[in-house]
C-alpha atoms as a PDB file:
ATOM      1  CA  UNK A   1      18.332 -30.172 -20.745  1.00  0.00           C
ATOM      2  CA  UNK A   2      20.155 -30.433 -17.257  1.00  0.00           C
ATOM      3  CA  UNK A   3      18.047 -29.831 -14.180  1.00  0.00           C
ATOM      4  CA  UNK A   4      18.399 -27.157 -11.947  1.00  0.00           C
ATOM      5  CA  UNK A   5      19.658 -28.444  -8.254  1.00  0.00           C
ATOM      6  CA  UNK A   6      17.574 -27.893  -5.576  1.00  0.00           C
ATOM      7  CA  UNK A   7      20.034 -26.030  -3.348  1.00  0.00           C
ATOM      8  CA  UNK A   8      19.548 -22.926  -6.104  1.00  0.00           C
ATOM      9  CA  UNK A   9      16.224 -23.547  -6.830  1.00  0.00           C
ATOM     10  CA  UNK A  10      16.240 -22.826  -2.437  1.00  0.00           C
ATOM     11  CA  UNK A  11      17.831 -20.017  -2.810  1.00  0.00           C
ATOM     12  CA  UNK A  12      15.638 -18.490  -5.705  1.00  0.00           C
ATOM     13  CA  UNK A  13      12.823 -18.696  -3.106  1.00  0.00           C
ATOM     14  CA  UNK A  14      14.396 -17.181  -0.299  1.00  0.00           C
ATOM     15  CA  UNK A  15      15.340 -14.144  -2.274  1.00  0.00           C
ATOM     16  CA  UNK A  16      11.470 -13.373  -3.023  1.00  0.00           C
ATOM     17  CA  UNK A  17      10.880 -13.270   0.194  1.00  0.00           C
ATOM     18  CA  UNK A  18      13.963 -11.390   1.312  1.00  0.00           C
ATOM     19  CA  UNK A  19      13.035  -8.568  -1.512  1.00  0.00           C
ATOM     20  CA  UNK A  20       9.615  -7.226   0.816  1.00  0.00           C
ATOM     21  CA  UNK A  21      11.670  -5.006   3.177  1.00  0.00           C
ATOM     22  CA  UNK A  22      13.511  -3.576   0.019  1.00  0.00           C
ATOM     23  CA  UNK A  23       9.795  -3.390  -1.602  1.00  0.00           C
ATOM     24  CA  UNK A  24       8.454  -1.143   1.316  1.00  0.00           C
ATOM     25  CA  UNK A  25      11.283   1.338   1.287  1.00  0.00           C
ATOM     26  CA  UNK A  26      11.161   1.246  -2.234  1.00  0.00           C
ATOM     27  CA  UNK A  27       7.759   2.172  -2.106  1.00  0.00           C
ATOM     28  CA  UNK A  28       8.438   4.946   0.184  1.00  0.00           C
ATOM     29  CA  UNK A  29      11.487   6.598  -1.920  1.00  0.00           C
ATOM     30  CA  UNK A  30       9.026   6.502  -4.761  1.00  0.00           C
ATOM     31  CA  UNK A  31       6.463   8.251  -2.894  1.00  0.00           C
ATOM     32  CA  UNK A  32       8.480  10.851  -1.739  1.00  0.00           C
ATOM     33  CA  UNK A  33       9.961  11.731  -4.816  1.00  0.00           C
ATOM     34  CA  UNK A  34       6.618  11.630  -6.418  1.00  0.00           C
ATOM     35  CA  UNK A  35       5.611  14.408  -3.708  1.00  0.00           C
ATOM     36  CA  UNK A  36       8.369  16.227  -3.233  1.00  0.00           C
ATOM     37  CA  UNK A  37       9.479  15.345  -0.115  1.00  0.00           C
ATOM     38  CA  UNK A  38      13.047  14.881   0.922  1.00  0.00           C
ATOM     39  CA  UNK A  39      14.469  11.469   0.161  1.00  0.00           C
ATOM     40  CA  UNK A  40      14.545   8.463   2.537  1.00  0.00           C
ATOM     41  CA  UNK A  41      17.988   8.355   3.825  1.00  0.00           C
ATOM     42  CA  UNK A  42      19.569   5.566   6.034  1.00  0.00           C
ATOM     43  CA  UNK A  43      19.814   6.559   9.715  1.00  0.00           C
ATOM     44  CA  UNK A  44      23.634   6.132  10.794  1.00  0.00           C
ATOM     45  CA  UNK A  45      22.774   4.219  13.995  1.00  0.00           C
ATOM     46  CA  UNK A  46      20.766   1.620  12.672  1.00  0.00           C
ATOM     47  CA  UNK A  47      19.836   0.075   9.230  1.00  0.00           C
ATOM     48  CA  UNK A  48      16.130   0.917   9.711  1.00  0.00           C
ATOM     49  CA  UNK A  49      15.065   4.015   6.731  1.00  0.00           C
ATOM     50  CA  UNK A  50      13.708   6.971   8.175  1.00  0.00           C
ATOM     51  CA  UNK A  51      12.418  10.497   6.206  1.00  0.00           C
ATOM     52  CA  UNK A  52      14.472  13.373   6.671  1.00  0.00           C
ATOM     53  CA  UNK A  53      11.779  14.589   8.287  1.00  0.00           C
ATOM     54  CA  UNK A  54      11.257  13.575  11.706  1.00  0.00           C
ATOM     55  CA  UNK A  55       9.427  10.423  11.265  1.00  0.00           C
ATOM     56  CA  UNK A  56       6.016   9.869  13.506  1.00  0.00           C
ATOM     57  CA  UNK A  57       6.611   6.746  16.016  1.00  0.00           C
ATOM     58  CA  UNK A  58       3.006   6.413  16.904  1.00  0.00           C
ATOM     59  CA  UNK A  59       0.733   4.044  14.127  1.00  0.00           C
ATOM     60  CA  UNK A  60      -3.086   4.059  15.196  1.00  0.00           C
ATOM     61  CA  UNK A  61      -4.751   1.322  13.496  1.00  0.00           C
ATOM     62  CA  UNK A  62      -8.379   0.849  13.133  1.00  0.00           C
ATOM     63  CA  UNK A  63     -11.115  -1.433  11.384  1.00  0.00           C
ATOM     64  CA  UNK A  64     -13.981   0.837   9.353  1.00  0.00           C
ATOM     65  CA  UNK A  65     -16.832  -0.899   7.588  1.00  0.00           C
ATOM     66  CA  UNK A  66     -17.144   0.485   4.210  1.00  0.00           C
ATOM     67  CA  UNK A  67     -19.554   1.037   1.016  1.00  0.00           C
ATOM     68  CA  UNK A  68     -17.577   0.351  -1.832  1.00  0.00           C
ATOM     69  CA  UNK A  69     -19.114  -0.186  -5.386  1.00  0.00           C
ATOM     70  CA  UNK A  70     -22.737  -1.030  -3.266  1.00  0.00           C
ATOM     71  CA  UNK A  71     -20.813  -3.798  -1.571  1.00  0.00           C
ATOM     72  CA  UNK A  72     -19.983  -3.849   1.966  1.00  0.00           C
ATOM     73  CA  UNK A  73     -16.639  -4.440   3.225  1.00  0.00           C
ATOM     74  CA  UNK A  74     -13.913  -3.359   6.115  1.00  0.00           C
ATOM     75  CA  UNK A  75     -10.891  -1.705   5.497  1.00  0.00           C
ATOM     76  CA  UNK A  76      -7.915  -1.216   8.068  1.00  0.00           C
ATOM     77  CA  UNK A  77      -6.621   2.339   8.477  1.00  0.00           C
ATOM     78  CA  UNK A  78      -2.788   3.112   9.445  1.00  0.00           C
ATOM     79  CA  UNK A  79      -2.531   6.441  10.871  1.00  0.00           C
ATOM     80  CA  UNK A  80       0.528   8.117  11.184  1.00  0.00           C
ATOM     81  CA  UNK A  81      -0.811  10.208  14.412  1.00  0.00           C
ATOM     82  CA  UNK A  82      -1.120  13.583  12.300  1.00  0.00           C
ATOM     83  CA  UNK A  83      -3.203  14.449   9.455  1.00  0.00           C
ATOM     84  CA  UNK A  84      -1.213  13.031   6.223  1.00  0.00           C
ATOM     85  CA  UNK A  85      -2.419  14.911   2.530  1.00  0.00           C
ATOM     86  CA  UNK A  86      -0.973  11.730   1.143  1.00  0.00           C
ATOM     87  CA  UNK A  87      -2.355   7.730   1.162  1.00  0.00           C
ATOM     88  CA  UNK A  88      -1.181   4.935   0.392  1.00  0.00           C
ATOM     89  CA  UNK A  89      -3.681   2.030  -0.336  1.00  0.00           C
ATOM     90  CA  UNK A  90      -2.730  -1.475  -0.711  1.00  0.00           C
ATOM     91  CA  UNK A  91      -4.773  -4.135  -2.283  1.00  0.00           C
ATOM     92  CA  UNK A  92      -4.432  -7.907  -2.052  1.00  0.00           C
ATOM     93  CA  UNK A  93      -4.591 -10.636  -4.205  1.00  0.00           C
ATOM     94  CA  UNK A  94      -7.045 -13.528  -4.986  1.00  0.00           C
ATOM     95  CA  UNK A  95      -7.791 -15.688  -2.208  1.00  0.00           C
ATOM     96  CA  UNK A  96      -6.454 -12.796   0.073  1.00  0.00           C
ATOM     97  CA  UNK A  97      -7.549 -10.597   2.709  1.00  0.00           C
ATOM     98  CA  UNK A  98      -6.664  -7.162   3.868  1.00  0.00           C
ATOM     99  CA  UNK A  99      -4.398  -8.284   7.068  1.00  0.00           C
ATOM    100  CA  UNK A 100      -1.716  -9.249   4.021  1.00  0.00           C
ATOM    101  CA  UNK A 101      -0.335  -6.136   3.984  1.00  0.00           C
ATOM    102  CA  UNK A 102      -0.774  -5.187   7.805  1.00  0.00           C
ATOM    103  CA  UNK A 103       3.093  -4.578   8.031  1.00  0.00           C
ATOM    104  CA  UNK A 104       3.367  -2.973   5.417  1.00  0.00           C
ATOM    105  CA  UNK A 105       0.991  -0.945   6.067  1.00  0.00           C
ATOM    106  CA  UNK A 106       2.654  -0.071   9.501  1.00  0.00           C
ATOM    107  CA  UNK A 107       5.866   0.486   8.085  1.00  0.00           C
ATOM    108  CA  UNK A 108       4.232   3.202   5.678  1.00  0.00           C
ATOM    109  CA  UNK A 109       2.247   4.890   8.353  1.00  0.00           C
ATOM    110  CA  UNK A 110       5.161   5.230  10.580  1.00  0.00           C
ATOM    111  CA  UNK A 111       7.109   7.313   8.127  1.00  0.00           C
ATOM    112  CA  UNK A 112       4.451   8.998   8.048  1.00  0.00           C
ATOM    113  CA  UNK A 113       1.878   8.470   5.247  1.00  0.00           C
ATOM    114  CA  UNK A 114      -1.822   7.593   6.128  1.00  0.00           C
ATOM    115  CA  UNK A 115      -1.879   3.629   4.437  1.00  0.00           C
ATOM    116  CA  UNK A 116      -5.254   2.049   4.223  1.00  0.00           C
ATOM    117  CA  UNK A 117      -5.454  -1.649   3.316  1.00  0.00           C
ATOM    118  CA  UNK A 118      -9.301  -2.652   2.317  1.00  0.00           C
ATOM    119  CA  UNK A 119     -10.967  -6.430   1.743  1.00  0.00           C
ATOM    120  CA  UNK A 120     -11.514  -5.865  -1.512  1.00  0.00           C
ATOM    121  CA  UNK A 121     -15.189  -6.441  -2.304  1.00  0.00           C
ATOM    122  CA  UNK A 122     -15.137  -9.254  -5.072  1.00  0.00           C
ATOM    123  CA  UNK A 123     -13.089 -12.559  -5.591  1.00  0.00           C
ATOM    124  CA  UNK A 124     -12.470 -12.325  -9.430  1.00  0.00           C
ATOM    125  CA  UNK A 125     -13.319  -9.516 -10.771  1.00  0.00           C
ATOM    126  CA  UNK A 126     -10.904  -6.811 -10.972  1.00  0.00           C
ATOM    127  CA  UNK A 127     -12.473  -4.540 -13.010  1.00  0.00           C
ATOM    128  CA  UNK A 128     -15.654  -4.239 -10.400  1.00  0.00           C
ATOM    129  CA  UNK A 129     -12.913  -4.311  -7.754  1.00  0.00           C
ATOM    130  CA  UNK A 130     -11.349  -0.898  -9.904  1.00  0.00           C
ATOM    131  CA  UNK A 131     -14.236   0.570  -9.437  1.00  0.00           C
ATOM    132  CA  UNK A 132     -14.321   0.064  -5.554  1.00  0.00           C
ATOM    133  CA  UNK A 133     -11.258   0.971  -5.391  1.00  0.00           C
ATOM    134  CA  UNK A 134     -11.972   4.464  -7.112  1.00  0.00           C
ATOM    135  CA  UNK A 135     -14.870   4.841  -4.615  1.00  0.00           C
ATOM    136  CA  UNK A 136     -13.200   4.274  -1.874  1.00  0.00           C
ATOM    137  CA  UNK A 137     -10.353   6.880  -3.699  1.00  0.00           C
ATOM    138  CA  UNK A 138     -13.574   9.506  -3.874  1.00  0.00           C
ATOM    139  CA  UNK A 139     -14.052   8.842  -0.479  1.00  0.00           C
ATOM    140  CA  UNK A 140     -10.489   9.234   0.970  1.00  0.00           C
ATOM    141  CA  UNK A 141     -10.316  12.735  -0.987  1.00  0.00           C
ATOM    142  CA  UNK A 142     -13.328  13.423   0.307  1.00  0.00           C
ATOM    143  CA  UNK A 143     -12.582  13.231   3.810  1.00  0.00           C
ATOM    144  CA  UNK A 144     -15.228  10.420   4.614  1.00  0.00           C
ATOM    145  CA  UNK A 145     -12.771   8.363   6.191  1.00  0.00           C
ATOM    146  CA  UNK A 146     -10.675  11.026   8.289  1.00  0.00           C
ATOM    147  CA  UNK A 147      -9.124  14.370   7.051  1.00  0.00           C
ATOM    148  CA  UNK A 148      -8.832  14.718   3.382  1.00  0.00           C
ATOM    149  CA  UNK A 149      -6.301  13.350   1.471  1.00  0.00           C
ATOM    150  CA  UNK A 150      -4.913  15.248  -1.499  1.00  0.00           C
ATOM    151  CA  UNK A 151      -2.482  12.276  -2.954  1.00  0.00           C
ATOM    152  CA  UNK A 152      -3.306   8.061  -3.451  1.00  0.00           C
ATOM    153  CA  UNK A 153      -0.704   5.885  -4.259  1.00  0.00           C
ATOM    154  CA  UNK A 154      -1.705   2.507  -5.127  1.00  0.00           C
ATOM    155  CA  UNK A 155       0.566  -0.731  -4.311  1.00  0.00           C
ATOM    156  CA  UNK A 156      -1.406  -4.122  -5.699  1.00  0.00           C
ATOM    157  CA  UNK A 157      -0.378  -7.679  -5.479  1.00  0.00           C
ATOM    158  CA  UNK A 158      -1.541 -10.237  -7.867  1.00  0.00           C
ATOM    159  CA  UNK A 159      -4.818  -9.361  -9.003  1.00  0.00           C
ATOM    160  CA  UNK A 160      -4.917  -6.896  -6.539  1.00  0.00           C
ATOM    161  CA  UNK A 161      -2.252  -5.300  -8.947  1.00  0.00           C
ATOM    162  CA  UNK A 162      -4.473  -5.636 -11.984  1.00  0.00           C
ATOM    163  CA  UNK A 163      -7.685  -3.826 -10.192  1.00  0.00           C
ATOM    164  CA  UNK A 164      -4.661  -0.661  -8.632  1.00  0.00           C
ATOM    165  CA  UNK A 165      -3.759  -0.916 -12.395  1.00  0.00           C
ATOM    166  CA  UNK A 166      -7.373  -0.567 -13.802  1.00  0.00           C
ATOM    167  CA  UNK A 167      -7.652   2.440 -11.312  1.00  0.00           C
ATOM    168  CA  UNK A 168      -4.809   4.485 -11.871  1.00  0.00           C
ATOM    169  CA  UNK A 169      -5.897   7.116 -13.754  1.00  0.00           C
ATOM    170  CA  UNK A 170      -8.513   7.700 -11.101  1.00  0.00           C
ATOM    171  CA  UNK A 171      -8.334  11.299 -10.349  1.00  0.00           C
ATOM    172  CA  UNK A 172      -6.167  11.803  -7.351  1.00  0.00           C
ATOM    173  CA  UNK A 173      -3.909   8.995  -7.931  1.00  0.00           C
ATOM    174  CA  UNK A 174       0.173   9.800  -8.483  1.00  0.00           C
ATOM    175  CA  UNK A 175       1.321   6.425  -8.259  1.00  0.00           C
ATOM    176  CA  UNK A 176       1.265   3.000  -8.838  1.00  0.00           C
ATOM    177  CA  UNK A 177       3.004   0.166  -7.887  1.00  0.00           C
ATOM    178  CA  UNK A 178       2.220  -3.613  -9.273  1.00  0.00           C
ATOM    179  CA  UNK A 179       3.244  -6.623  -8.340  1.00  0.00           C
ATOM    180  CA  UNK A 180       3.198 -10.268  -9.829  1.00  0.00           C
END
């Protein structure tokens, strides 16, 4: 069985890592379509996406202990600068923490959408770590954590994506997003 050569093998791995940017606006034409918002579109002056609608240039980010499932833990909030009726909340991977996704996170709440990134409360179990994440769902919806969302979309990596998985049909939720 020939070997593959290492120059390819190079390459393979770049592209994973090249694919994130496409991943986040991805994730943002699938939210918006899932909403019913106008389409992402490229701007003409630069290769940055931006919503049809003006999007918001000011991200305020902030650090909020939480109860989730009777544990404690922090979460990181990405405000858009307005009230959004829509969320987006990521969830990390074993051996993870929430500041994996703080870009990402950014990127989200500067088009516009409220993105909350939490340290999910337990190292291996995802089904527990479900049920935090429909808690902290409730509690988004709720308006515990700011004004009340209406719309959760979850984005998981790893076994991060197996607990947004296990929590999907967790009222409130219209999408989900998975990754391996």
């Amino acid at each position: 069985m020939p070997t593959m050569p290492a120059a390819r093998t190079h390459v393979r791995i770049q592209s994973r890592f090249a694919a994130w940017p496409a991943l986040t606006f991805a994730l943002l034409i699938a939210t918006a379509a899932s909403l019913g918002c106008a389409a992402p579109v490229a701007d003409s002056t630069s290769t940055r996406p931006s919503v049809t609608d003006a999007p918001v240039a000011l991200v305020v980010d902030s650090s909020v202990p939480l109860s989730l499932n009777g544990r404690q833990t922090v979460a990181d909030l990405y405000s858009p600068g307005r009230p959004s009726s829509t969320a987006v909340v990521f969830v990390h991977g074993f051996m993870r923490d929430r500041t994996t996704f703080a870009d990402h996170a950014r990127a989200v709440a500067a088009e516009g959408v409220l993105a909350v990134v939490p340290d999910m409360p337990y190292l291996t179990d995802s089904r527990r770590n479900a049920q935090a994440l429909a808690d902290l769902i409730a509690q988004l919806r709720g308006g515990q954590l700011g004004p009340p969302v209406e719309r959760v979309v979850l984005v998981g990596f790893s076994a991060g994506g197996l607990a947004a998985l296990l929590a999907a049909d967790t009222p409130g939720v219209v999408g989900f997003l998975g990754l391996a």
